[in-house]
C-alpha atoms as a PDB file:
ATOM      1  CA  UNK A   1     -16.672 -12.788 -14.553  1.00  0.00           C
ATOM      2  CA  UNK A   2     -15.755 -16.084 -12.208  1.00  0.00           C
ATOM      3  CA  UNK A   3     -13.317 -14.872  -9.557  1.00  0.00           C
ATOM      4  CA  UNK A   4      -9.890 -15.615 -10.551  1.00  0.00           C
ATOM      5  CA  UNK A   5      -8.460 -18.631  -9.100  1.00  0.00           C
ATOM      6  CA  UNK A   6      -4.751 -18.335  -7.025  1.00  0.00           C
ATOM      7  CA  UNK A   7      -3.097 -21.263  -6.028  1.00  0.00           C
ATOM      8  CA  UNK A   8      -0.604 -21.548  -2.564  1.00  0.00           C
ATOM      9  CA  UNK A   9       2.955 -21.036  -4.922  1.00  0.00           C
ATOM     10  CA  UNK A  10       0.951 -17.819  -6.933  1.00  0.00           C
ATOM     11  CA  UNK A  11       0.135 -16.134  -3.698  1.00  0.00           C
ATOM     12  CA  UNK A  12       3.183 -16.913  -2.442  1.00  0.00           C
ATOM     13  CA  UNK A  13       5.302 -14.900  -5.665  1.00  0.00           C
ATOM     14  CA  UNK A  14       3.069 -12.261  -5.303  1.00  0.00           C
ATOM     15  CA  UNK A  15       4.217 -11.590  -1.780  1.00  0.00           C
ATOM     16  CA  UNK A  16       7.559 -11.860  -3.048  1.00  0.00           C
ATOM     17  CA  UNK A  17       7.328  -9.139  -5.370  1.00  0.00           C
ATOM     18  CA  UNK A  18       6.043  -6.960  -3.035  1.00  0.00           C
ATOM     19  CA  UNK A  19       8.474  -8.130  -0.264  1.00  0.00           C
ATOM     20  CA  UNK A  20      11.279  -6.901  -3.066  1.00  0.00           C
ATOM     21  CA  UNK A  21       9.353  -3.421  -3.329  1.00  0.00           C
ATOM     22  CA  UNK A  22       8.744  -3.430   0.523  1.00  0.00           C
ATOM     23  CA  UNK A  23      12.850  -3.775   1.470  1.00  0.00           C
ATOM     24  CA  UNK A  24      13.556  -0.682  -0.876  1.00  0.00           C
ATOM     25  CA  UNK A  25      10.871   0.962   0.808  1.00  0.00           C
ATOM     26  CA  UNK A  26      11.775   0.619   3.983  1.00  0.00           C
ATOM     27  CA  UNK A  27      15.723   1.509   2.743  1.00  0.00           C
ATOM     28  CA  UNK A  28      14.206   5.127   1.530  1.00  0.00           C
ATOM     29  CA  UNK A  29      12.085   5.486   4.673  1.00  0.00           C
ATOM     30  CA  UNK A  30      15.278   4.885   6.851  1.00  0.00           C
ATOM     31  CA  UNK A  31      16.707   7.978   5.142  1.00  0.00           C
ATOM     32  CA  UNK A  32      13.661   9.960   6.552  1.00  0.00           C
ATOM     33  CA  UNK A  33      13.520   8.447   9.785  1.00  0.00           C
ATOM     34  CA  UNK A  34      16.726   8.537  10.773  1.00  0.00           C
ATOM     35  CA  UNK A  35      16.915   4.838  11.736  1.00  0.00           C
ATOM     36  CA  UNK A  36      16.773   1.031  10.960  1.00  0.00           C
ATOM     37  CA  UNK A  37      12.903   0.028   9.448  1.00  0.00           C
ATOM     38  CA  UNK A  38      11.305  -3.151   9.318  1.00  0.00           C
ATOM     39  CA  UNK A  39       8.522  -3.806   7.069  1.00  0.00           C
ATOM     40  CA  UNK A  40       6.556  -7.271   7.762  1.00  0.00           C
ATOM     41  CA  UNK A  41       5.203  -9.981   4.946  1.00  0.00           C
ATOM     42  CA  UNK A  42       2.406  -9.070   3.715  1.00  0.00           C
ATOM     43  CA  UNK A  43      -0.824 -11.029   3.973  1.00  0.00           C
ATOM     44  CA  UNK A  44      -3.252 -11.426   0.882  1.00  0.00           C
ATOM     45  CA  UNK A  45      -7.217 -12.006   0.601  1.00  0.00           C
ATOM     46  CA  UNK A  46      -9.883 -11.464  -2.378  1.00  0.00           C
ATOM     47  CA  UNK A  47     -12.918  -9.216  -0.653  1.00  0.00           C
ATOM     48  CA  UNK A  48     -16.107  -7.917  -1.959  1.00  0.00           C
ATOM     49  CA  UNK A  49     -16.500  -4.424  -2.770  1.00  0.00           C
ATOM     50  CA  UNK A  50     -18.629  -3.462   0.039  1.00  0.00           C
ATOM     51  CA  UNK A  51     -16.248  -5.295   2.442  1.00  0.00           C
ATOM     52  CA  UNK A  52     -13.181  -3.569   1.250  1.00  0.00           C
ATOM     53  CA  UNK A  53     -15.727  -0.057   2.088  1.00  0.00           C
ATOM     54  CA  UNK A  54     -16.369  -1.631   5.617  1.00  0.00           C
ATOM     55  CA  UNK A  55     -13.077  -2.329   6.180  1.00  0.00           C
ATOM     56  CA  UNK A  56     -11.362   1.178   5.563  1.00  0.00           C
ATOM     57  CA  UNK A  57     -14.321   2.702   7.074  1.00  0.00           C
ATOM     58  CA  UNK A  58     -14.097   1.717   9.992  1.00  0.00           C
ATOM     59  CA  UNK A  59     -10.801   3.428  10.461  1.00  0.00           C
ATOM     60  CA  UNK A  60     -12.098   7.256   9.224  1.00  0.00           C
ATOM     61  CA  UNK A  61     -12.948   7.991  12.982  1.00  0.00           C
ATOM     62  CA  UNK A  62      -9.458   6.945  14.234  1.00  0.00           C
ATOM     63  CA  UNK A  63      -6.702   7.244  11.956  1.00  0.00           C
ATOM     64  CA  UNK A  64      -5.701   9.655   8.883  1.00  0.00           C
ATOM     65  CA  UNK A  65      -5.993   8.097   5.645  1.00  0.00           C
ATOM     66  CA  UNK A  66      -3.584   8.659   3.156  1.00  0.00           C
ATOM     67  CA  UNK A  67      -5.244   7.374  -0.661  1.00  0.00           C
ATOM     68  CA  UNK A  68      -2.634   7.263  -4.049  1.00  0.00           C
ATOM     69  CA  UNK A  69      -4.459   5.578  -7.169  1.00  0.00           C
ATOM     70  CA  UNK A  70      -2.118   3.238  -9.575  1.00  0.00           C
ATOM     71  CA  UNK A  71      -3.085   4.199 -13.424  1.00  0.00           C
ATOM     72  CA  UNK A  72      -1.683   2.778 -16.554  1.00  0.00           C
ATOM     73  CA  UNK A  73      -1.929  -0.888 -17.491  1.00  0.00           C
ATOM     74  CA  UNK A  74      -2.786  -1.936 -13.957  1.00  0.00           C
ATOM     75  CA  UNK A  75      -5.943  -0.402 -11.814  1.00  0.00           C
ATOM     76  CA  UNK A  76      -6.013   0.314  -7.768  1.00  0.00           C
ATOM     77  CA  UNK A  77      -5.106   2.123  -5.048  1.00  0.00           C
ATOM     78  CA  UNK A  78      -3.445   2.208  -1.948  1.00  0.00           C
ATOM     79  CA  UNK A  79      -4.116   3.345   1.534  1.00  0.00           C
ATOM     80  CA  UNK A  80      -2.113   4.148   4.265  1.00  0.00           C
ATOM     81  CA  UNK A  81      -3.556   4.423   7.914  1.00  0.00           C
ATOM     82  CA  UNK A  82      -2.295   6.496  10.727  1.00  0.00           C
ATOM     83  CA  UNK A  83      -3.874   6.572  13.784  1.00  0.00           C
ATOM     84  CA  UNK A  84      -3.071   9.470  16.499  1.00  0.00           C
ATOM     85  CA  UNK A  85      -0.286   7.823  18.444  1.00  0.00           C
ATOM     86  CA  UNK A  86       1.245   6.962  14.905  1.00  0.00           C
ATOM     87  CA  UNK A  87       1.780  10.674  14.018  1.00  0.00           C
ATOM     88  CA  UNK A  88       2.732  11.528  17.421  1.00  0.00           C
ATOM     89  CA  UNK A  89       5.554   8.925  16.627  1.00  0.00           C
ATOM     90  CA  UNK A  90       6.415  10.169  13.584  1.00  0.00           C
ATOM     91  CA  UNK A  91       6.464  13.433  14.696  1.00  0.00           C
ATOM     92  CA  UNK A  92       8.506  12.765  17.346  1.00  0.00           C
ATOM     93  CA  UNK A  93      11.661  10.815  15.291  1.00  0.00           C
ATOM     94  CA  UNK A  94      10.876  12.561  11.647  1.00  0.00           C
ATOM     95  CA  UNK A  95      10.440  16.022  12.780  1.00  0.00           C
ATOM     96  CA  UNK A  96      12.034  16.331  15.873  1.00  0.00           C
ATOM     97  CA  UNK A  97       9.014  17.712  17.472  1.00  0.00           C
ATOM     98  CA  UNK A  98       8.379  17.760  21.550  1.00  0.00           C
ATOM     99  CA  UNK A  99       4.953  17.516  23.422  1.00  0.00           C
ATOM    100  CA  UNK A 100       3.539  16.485  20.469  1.00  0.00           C
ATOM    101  CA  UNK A 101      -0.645  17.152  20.838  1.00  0.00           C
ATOM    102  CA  UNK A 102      -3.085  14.910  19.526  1.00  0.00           C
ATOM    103  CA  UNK A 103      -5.803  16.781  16.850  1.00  0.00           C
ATOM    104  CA  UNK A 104      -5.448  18.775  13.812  1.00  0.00           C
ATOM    105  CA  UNK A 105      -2.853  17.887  11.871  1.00  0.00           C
ATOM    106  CA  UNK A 106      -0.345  21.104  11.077  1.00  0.00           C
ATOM    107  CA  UNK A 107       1.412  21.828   7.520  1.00  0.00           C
ATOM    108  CA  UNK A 108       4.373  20.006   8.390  1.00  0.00           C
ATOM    109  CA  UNK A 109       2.520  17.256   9.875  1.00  0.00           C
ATOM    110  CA  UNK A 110       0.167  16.247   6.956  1.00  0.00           C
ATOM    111  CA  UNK A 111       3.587  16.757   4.404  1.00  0.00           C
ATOM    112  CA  UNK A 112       5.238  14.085   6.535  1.00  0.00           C
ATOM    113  CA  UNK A 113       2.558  11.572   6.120  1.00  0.00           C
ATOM    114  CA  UNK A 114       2.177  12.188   2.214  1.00  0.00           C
ATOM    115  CA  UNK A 115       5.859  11.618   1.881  1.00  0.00           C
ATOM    116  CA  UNK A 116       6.095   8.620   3.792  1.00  0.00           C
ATOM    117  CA  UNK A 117       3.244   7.154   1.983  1.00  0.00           C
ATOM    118  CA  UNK A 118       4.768   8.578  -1.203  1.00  0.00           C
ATOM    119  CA  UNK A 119       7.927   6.686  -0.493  1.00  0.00           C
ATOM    120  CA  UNK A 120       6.565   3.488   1.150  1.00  0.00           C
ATOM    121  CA  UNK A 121       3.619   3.135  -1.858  1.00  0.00           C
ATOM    122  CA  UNK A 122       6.015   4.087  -5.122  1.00  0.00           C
ATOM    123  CA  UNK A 123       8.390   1.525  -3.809  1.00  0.00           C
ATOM    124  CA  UNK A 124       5.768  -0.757  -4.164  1.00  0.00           C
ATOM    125  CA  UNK A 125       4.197   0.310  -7.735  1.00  0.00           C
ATOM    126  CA  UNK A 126       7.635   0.836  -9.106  1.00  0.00           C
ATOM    127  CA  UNK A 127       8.429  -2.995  -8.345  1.00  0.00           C
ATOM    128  CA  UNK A 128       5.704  -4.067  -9.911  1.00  0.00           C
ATOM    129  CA  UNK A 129       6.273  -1.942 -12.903  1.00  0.00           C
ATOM    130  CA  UNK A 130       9.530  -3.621 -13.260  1.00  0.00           C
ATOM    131  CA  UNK A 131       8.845  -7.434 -12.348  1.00  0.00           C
ATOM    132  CA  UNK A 132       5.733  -7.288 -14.168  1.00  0.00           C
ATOM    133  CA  UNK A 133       6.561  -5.149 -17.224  1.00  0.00           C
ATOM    134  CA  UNK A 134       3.531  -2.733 -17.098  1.00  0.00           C
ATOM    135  CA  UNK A 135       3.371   0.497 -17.648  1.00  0.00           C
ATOM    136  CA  UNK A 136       2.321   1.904 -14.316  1.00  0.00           C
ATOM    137  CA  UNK A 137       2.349   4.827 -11.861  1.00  0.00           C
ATOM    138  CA  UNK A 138       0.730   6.478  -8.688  1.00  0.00           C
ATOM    139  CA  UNK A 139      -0.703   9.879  -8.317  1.00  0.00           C
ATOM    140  CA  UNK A 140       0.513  11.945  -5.979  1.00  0.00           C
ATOM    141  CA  UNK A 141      -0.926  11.177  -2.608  1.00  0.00           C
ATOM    142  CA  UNK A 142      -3.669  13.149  -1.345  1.00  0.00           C
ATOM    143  CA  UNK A 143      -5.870  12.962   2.322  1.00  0.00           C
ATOM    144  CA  UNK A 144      -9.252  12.265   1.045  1.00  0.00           C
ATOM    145  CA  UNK A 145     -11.845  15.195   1.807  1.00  0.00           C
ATOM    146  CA  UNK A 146     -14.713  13.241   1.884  1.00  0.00           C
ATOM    147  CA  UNK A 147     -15.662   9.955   3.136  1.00  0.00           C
ATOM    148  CA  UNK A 148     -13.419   7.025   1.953  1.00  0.00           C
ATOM    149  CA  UNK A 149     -15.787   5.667  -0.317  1.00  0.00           C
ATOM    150  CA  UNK A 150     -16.382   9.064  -2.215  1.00  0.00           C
ATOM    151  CA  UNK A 151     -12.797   8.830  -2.688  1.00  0.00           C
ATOM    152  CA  UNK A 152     -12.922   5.939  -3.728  1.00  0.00           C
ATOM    153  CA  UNK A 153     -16.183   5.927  -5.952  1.00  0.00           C
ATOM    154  CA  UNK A 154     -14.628   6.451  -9.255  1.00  0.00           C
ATOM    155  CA  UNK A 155     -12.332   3.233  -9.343  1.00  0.00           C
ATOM    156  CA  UNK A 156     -15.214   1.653  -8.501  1.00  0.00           C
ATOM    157  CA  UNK A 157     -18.010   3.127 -10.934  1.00  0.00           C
ATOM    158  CA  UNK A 158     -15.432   2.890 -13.623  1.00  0.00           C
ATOM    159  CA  UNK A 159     -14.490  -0.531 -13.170  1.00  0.00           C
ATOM    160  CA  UNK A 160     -17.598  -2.464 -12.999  1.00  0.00           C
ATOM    161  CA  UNK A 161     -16.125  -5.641 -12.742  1.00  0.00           C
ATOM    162  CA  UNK A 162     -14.129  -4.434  -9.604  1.00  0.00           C
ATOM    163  CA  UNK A 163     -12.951  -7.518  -7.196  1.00  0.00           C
ATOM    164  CA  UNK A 164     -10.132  -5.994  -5.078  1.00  0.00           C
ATOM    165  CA  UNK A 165      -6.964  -8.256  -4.296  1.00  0.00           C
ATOM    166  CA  UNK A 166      -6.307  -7.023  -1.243  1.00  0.00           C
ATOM    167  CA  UNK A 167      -2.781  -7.285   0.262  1.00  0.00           C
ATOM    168  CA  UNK A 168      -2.578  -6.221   3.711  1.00  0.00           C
ATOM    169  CA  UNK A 169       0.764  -4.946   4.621  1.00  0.00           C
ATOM    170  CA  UNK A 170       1.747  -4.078   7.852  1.00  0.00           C
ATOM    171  CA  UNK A 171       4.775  -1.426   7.830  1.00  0.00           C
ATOM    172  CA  UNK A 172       6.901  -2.163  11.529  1.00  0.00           C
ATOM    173  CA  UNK A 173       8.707   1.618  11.934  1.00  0.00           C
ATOM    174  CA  UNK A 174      11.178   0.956  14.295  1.00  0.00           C
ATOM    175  CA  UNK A 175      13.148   3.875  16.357  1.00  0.00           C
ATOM    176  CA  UNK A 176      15.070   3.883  19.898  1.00  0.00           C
ATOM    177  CA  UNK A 177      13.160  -0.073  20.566  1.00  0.00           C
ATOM    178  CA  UNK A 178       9.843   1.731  19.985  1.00  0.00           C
ATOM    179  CA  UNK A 179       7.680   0.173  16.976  1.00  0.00           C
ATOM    180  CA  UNK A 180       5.036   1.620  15.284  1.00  0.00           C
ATOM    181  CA  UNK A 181       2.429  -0.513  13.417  1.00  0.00           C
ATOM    182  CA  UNK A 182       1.229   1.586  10.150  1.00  0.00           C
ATOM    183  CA  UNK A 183      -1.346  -0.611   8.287  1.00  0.00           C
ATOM    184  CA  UNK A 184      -1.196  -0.759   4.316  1.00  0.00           C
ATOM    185  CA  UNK A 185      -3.701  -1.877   2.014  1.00  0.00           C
ATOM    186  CA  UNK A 186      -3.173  -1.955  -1.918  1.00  0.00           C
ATOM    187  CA  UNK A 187      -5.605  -3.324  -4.057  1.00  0.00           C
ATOM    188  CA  UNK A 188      -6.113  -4.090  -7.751  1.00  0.00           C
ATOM    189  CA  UNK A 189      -9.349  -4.751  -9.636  1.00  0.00           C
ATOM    190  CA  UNK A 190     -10.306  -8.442 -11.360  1.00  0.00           C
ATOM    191  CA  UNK A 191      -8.683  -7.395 -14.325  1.00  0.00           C
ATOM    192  CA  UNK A 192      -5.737  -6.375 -13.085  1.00  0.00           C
ATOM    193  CA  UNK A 193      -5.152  -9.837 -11.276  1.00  0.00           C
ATOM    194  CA  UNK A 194      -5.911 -12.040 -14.269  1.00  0.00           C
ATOM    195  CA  UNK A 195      -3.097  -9.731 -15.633  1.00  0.00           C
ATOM    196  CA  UNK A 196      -0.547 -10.692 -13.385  1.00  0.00           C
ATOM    197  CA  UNK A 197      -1.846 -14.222 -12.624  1.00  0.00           C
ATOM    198  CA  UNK A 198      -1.116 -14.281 -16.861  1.00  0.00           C
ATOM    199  CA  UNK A 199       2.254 -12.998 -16.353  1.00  0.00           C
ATOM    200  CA  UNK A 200       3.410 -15.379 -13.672  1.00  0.00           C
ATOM    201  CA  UNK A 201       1.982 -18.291 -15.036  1.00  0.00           C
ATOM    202  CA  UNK A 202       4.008 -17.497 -18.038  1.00  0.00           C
ATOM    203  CA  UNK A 203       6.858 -18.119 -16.469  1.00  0.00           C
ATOM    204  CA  UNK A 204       5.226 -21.945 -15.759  1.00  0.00           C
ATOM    205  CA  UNK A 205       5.033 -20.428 -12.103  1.00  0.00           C
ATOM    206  CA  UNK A 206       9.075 -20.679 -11.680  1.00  0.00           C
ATOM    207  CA  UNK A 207       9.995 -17.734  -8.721  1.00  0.00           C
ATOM    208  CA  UNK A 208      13.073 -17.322  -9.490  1.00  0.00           C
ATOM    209  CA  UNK A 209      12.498 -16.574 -12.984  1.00  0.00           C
ATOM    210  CA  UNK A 210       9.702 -14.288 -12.778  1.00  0.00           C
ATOM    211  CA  UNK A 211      12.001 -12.175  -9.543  1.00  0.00           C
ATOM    212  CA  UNK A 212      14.793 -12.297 -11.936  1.00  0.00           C
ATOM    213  CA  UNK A 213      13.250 -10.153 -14.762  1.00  0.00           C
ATOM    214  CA  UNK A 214      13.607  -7.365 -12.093  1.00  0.00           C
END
C-alpha cells in the first residue's frame, strides 16, 4: 500500500476535529481538577512502525503510560504519558494530597491517571465518532504490564499494513499559575486514514461542512 497522501487544508481539519474533542475534554477534566484547563493544538506526522516503538519507549523509564485501544470501524490507540513530577501535580490539585513522594504509584494514584486519560481520550474518540460517522469506541484504560510494544503487539500483528498517523497532543493542565505538560499520542493504522481522508474529501474538503455534521 503507497502511503496515503494529506495535503496542508486535510491536516489542518483533522486538527480541527480533534481541537473540537480536545475543548470538551478539557471542560470534563476541569470538573476533576478543580480549575480552568488548557489543552494545546495538536501537531500531526506519519511514522514508521518501529519509530512510533522508539518513540514511546523511550519514555517507559520515566513516565507512567496509560494505553486505551479504539475498536470498531476505525483501528488505534492512544497513550498518555506521565512522568513523576506530573503525578505529584496531579496528586497535589486532584486528590488533595501533601508531601507527595515520588515511586510506586498507590490505589488512588493509578485510578486518577486512568480517569483522566479516560476522560481526556473518550473526548477525543467520541468526536470522531460523531464528525466522522463511525462506529467507534475505547477500551477501558489499562497501565500496560509489559513493555510498550508487548502492549502494543497485537494492533500491530493484526494489522499488517499498520502506518500510524500520529497526532501529538500536548494536554497544558493548568492550576494556581502552575502548568503541567502531559504528552498525548493517538494513532490510527493506514486504513483507518484512507477512511477519514475518504470522508473529508467527500465533503470536497469544505471545513465547515464536514465540523458541522457534528
Amino acid at each position: 500500500m503507497m502511503e496515503p497522501q494529506i495535503t496542508e487544508l486535510e491536516r489542518d481539519i483533522i486538527k480541527e476535529i480533534l481541537n473540537i474533542g480536545l475543548a470538551r475534554a478539557a471542560d470534563s477534566f476541569a470538573v476533576v481538577a478543580r480549575d480552568r484547563v488548557l489543552l494545546k493544538v495538536p501537531d500531526i506526522q506519519l511514522i514508521e512502525v518501529k519509530d512510533l516503538l522508539l518513540l514511546v519507549t523511550r519514555y517507559e523509564d520515566t513516565h507512567t503510560i496509560i494505553q486505551s485501544d479504539i475498536k470498531g470501524d476505525l483501528n488505534g490507540a492512544t497513550l498518555m504519558l506521565f512522568s513523576e513530577d506530573h503525578i505529584i501535580r496531579l496528586s497535589e490539585v486532584c486528590l488533595s494530597m501533601l508531601d507527595v513522594q515520588k515511586g510506586e504509584l498507590s490505589v488512588m494514584q493509578e485510578s486518577l491517571l486512568l480517569e483522566i486519560s479516560n476522560i481526556i481520550t473518550g473526548a477525543l474518540v467520541t468526536q470522531l465518532a460523531n464528525i466522522l460517522k463511525s462506529d467507534i469506541y475505547g477500551s477501558p484504560p489499562k497501565i500496560p504490564k509489559s513493555h510498550i510494544a508487548d502492549s502494543l503487539k497485537d494492533i500491530l500483528v493484526q494489522h499488517p499494513l499498520f502506518q500510524p498517523l500520529v497526532f501529538t497532543v500536548i494536554t497544558q493542565f493548568k492550576h494556581n499559575f502552575k502548568s503541567v505538560e502531559l504528552p498525548l499520542l493517538l494513532f490510527f493504522d493506514t486504513n483507518t486514514l484512507l477512511k477519514m481522508l475518504e470522508i473529508i474529501r467527500s465533503f470536497g474538503n469544505n471545513k465547515n461542512a464536514i465540523l458541522e455534521t457534528d
